[in-house]
N, C-alpha and C. Protein backbone atom coordinates (compact mmCIF):
# COMPACT_ATOMS: atom_id res chain seq x y z
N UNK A 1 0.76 42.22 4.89
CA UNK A 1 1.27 40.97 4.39
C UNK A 1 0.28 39.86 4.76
N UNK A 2 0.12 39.12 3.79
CA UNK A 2 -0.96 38.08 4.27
C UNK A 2 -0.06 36.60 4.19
N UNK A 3 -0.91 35.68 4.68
CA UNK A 3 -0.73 34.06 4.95
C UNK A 3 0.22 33.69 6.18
N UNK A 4 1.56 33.11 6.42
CA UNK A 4 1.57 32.91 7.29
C UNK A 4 2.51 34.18 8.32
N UNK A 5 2.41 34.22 9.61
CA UNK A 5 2.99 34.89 10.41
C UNK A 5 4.70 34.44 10.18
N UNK A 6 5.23 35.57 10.28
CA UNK A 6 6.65 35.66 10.80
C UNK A 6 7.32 35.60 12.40
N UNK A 7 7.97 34.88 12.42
CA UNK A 7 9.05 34.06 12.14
C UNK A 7 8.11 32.73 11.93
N UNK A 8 8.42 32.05 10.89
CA UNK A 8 7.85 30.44 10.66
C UNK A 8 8.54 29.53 11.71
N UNK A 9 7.67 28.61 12.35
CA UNK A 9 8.40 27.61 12.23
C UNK A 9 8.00 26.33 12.59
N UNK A 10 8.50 25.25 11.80
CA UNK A 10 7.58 23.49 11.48
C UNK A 10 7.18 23.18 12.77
N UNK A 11 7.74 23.35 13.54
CA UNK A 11 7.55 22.43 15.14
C UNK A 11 6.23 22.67 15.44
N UNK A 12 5.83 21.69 15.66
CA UNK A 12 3.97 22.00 16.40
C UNK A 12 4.33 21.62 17.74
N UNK A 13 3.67 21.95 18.92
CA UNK A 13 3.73 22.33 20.21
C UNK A 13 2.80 20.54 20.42
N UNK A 14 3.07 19.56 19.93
CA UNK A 14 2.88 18.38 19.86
C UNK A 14 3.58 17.83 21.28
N UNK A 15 3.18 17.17 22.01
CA UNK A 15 3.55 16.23 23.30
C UNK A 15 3.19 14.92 23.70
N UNK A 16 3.95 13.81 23.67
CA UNK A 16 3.56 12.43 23.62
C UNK A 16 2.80 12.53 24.77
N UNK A 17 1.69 12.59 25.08
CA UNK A 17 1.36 11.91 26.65
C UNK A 17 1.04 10.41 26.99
N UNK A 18 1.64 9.90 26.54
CA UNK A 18 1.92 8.39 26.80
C UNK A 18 3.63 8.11 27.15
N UNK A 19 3.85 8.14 28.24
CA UNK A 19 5.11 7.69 29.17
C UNK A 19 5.91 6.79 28.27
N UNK A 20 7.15 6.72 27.82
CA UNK A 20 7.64 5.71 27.06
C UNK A 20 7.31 4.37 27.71
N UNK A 21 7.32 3.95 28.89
CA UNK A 21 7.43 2.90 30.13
C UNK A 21 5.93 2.18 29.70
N UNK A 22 5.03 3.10 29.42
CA UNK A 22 3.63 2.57 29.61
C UNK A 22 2.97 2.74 27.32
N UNK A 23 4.33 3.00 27.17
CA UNK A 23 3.90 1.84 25.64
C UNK A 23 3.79 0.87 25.34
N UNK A 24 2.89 0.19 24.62
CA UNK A 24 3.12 -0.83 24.13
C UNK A 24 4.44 -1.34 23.02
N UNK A 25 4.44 -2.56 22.87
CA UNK A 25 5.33 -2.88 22.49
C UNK A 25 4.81 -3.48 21.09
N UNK A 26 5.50 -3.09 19.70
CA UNK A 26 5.06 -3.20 18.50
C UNK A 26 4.42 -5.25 18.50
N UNK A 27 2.88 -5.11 17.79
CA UNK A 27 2.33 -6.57 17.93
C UNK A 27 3.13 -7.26 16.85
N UNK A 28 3.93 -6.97 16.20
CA UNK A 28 4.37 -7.90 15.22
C UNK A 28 6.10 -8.51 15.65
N UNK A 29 6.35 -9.16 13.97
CA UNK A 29 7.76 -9.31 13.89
C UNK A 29 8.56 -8.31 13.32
N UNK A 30 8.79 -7.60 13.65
CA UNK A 30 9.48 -6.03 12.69
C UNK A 30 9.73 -6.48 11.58
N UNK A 31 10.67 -7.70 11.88
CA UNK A 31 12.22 -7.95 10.54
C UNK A 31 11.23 -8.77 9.83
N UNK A 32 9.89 -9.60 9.87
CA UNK A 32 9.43 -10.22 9.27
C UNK A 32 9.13 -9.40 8.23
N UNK A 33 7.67 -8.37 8.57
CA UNK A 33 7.36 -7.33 8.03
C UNK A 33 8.13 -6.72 7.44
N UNK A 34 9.53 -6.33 7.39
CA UNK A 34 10.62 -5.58 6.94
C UNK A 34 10.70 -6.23 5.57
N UNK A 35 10.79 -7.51 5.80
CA UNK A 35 11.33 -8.33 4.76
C UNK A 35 10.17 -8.46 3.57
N UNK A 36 9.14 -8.71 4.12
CA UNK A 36 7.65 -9.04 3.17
C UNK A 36 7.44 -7.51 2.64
N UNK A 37 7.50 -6.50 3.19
CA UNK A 37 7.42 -5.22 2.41
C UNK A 37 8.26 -4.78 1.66
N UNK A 38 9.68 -5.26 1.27
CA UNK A 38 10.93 -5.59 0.78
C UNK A 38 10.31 -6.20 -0.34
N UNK A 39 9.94 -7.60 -0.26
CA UNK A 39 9.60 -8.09 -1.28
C UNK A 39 8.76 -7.87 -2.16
N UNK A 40 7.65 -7.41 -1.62
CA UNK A 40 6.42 -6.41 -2.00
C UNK A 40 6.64 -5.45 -3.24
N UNK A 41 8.16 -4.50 -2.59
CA UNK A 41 8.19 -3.41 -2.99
C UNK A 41 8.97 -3.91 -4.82
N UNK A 42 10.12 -4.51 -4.15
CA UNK A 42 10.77 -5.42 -5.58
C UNK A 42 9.80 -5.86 -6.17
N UNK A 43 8.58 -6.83 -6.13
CA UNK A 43 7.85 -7.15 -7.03
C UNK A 43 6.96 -6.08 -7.65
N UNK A 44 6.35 -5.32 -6.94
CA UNK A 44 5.26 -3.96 -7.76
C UNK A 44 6.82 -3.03 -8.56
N UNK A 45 8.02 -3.04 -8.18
CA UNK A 45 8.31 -2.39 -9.64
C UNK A 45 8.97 -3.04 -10.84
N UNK A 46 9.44 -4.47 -10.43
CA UNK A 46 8.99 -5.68 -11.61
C UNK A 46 7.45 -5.39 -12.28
N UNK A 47 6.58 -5.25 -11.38
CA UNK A 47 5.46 -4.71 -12.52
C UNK A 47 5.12 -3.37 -13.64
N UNK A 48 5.99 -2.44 -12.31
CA UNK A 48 5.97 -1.33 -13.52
C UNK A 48 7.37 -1.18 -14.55
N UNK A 49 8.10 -2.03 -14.29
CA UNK A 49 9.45 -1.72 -15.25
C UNK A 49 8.74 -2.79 -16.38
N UNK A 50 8.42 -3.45 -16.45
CA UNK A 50 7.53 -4.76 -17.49
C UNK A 50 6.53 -4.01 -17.91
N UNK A 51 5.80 -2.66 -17.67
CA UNK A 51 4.46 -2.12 -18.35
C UNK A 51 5.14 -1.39 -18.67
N UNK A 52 5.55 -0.37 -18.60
CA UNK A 52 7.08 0.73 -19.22
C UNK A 52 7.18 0.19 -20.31
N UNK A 53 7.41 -1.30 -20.59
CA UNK A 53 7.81 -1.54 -21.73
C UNK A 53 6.99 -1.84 -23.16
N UNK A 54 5.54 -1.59 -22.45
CA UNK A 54 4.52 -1.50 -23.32
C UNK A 54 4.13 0.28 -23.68
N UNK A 55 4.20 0.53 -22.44
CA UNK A 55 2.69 1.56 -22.44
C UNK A 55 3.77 2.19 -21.79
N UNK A 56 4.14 3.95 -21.69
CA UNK A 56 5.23 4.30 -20.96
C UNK A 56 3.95 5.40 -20.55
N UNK A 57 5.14 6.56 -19.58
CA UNK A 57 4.48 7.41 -18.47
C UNK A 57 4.19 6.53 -17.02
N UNK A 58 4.18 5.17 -16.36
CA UNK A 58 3.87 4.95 -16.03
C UNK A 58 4.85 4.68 -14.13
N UNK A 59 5.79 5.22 -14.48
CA UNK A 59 6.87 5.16 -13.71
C UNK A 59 6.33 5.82 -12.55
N UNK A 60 5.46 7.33 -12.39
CA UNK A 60 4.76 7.50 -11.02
C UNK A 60 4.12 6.61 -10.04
N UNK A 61 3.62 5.49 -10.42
CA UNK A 61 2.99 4.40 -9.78
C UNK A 61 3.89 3.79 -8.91
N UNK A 62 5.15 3.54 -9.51
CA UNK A 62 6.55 2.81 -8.13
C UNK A 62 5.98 4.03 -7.14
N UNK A 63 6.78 4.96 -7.28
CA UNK A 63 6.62 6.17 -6.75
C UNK A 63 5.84 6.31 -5.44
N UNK A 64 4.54 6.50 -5.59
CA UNK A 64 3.50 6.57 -4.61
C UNK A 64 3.39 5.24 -3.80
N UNK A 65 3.55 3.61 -4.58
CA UNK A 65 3.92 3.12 -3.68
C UNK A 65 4.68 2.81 -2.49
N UNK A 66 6.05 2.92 -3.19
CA UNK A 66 7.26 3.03 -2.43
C UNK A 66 7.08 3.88 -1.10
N UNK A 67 6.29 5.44 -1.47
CA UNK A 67 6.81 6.39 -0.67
C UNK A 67 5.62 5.62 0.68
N UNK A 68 4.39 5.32 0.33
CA UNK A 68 3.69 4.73 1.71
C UNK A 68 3.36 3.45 1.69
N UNK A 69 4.54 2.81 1.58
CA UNK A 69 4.28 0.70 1.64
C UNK A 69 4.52 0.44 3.40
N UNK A 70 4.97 1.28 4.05
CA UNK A 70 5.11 1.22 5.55
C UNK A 70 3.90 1.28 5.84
N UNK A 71 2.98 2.56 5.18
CA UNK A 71 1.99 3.02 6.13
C UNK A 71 1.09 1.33 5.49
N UNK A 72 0.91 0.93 4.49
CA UNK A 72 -0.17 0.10 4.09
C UNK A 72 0.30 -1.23 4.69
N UNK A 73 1.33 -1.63 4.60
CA UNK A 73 1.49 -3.09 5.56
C UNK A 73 1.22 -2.95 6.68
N UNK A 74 1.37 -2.03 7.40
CA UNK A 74 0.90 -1.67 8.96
C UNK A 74 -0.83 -2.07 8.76
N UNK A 75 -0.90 -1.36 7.83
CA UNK A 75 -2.70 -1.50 7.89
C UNK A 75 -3.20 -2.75 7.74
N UNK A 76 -2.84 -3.49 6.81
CA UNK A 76 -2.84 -4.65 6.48
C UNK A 76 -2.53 -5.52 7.22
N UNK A 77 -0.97 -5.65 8.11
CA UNK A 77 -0.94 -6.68 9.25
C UNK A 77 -1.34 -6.09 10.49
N UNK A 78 -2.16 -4.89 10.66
CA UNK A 78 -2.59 -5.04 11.93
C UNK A 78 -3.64 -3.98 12.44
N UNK A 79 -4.39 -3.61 11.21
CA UNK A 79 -5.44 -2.66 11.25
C UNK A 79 -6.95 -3.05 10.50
N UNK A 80 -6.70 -3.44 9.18
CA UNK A 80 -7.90 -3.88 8.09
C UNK A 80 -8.02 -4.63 8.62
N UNK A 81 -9.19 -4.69 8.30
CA UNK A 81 -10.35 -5.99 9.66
C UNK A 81 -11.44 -6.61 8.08
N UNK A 82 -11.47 -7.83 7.96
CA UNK A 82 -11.63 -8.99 7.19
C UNK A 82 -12.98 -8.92 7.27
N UNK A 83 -13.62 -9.15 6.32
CA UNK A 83 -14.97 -9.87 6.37
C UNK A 83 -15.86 -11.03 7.33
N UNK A 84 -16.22 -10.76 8.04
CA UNK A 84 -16.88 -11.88 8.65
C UNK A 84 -18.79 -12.57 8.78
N UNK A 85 -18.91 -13.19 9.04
CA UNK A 85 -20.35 -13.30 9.29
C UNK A 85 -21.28 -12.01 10.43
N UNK A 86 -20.48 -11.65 11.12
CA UNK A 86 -20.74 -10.28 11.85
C UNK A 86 -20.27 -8.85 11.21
N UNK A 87 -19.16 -9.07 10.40
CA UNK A 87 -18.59 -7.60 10.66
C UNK A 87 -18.66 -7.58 9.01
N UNK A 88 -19.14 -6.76 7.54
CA UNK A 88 -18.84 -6.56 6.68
C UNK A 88 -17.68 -6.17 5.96
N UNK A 89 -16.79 -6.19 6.85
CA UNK A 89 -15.32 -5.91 6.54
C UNK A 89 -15.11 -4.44 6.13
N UNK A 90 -13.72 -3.94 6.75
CA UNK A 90 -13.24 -2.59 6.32
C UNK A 90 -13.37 -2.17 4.70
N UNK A 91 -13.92 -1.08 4.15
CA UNK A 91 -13.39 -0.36 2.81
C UNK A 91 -12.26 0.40 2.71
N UNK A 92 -11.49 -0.06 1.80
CA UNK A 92 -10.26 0.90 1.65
C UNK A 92 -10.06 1.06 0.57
N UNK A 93 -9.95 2.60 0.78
CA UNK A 93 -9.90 3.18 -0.75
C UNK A 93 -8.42 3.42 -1.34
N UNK A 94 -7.47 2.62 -1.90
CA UNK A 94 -5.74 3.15 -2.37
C UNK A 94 -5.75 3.59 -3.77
N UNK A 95 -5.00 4.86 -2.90
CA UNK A 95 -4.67 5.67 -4.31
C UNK A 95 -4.19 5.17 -5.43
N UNK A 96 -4.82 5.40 -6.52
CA UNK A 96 -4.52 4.28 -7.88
C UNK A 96 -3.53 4.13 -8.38
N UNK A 97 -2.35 4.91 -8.21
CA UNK A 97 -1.22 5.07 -8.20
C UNK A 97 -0.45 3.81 -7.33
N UNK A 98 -0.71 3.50 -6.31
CA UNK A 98 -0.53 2.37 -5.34
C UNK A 98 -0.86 1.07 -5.70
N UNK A 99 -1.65 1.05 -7.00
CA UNK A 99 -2.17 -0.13 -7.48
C UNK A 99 -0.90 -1.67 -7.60
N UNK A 100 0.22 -0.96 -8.29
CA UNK A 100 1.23 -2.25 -8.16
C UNK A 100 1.85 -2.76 -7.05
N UNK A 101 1.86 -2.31 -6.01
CA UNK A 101 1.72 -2.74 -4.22
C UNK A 101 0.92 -3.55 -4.11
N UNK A 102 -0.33 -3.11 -4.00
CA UNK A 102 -1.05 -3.50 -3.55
C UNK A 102 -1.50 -5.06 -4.47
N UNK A 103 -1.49 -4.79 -5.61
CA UNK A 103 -1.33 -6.38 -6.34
C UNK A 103 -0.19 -7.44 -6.46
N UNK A 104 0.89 -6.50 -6.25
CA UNK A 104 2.22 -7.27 -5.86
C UNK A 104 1.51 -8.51 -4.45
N UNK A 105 1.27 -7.79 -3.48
CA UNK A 105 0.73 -8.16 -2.26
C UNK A 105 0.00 -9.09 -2.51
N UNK A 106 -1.36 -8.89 -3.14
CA UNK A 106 -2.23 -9.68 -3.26
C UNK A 106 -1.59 -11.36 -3.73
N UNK A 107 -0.76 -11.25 -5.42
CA UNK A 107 0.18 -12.08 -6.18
C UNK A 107 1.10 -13.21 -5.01
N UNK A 108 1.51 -12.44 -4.09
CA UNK A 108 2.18 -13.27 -2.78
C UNK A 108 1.78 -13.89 -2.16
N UNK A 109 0.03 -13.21 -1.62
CA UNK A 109 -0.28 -13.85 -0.46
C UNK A 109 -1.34 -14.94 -1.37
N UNK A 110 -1.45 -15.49 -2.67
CA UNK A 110 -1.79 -16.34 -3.61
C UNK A 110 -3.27 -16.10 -4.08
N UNK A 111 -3.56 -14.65 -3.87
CA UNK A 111 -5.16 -14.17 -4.03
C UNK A 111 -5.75 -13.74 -5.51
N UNK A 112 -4.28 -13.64 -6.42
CA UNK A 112 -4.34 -13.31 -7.71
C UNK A 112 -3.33 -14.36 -8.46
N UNK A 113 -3.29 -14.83 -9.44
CA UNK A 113 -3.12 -15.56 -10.30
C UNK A 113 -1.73 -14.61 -10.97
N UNK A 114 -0.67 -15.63 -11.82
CA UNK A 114 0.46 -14.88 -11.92
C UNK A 114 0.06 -14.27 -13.94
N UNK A 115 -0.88 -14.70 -14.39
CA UNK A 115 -1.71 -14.29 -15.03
C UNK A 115 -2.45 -12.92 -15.12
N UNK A 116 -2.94 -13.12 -14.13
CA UNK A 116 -3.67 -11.68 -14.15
C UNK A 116 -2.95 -10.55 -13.11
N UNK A 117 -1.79 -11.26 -12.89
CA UNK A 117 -0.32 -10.00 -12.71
C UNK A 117 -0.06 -9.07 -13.84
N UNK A 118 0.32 -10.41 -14.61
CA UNK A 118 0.93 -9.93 -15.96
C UNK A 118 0.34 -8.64 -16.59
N UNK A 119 -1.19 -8.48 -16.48
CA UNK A 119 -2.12 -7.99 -17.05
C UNK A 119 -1.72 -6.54 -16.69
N UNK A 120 -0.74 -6.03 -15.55
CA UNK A 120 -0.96 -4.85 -15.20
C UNK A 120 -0.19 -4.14 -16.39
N UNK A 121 -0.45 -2.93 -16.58
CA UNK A 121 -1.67 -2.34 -16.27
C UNK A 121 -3.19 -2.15 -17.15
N UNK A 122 -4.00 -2.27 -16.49
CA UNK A 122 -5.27 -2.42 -16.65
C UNK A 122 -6.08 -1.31 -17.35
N UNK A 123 -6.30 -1.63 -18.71
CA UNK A 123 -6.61 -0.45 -19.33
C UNK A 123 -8.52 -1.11 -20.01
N UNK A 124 -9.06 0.05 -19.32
CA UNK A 124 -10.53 -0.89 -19.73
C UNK A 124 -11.48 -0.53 -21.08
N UNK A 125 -10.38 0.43 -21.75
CA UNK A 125 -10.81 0.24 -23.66
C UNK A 125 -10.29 -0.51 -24.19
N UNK A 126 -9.10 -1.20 -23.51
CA UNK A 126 -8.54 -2.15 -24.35
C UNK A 126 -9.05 -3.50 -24.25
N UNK A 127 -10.37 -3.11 -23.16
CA UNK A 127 -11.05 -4.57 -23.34
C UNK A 127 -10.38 -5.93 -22.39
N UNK A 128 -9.27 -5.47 -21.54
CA UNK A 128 -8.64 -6.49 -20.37
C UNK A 128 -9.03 -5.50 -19.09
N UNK A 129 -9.22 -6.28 -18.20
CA UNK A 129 -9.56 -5.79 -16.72
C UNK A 129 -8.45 -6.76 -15.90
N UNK A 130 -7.39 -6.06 -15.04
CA UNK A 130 -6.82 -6.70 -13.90
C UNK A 130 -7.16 -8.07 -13.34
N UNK A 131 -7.65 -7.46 -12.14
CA UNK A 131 -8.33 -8.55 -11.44
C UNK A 131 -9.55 -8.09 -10.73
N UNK A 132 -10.68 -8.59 -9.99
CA UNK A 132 -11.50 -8.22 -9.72
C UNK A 132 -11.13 -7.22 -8.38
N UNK A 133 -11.95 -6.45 -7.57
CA UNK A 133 -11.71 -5.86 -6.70
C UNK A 133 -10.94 -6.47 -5.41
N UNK A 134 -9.93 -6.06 -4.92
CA UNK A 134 -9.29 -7.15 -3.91
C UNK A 134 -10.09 -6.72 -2.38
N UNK A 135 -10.30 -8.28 -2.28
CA UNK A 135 -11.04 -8.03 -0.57
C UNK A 135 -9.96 -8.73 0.48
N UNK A 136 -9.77 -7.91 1.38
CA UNK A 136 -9.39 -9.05 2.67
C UNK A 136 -9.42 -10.25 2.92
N UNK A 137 -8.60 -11.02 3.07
CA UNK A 137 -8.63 -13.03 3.45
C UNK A 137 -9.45 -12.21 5.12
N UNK A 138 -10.54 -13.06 5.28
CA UNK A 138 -11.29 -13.11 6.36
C UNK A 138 -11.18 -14.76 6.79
């Protein structure tokens, strides 16, 4: 019999070695963050329920956002590191699928125009392009 051994089982032999006592304590506002990724999430599928109504198939895109908008606001309020005169700023590559998050986001924090919201989604035979590549407020 090949692949995995019998009896299976999920648990990995994983062990915090960091003492609960000697964690840190999360750098943010939870409920702030709670709320702005809330809003986030309501606005990117205002974007895809409004392109649905052009162009359909497009309903996977909520999808992939939804399922990791935790992991990307984390990154965003307290990991992606900004452009500076020293530092060229982080690259991040999001799965394209993630695209209405991540412009929802942008649309909020006032980095995109409610214009070139509208535009999603971005089809480049049809001769309209989104918005330009989004960089970090540094």
């Amino acid at each position: 019999m090949s692949g995995i051994d019998l009896p299976f089982t999920a648990n990995t032999p994983y062990a915090n070695t960091i003492p609960v006592r000697l964690e840190p304590l999360f750098p943010g506002d939870q409920e702030l963050e709670r709320r702005i990724k809330s809003l986030i999430r309501w606005n990117a599928l205002a974007m895809v329920v409004r392109a649905n109504r052009e162009e359909h198939n497009i309903g996977g895109h909520i999808s992939t956002y939804a399922s990791a908008a935790t992991l990307y606001e984390v990154g965003f309020n307290h990991f992606f590191r900004a452009r500076t005169p020293e530092f060229e700023g982080d690259t991040i590559y999001f799965q394209g699928h993630a695209a209405p998050g991540i412009y929802a986001r942008a649309f909020m924090e006032g980095r995109i125009s409610a214009q070139q919201l509208e535009n999603f989604p971005s089809r480049a035979e049809a001769g309209r392009r989104l918005v330009p590549p989004i960089r970090i407020p540094g």
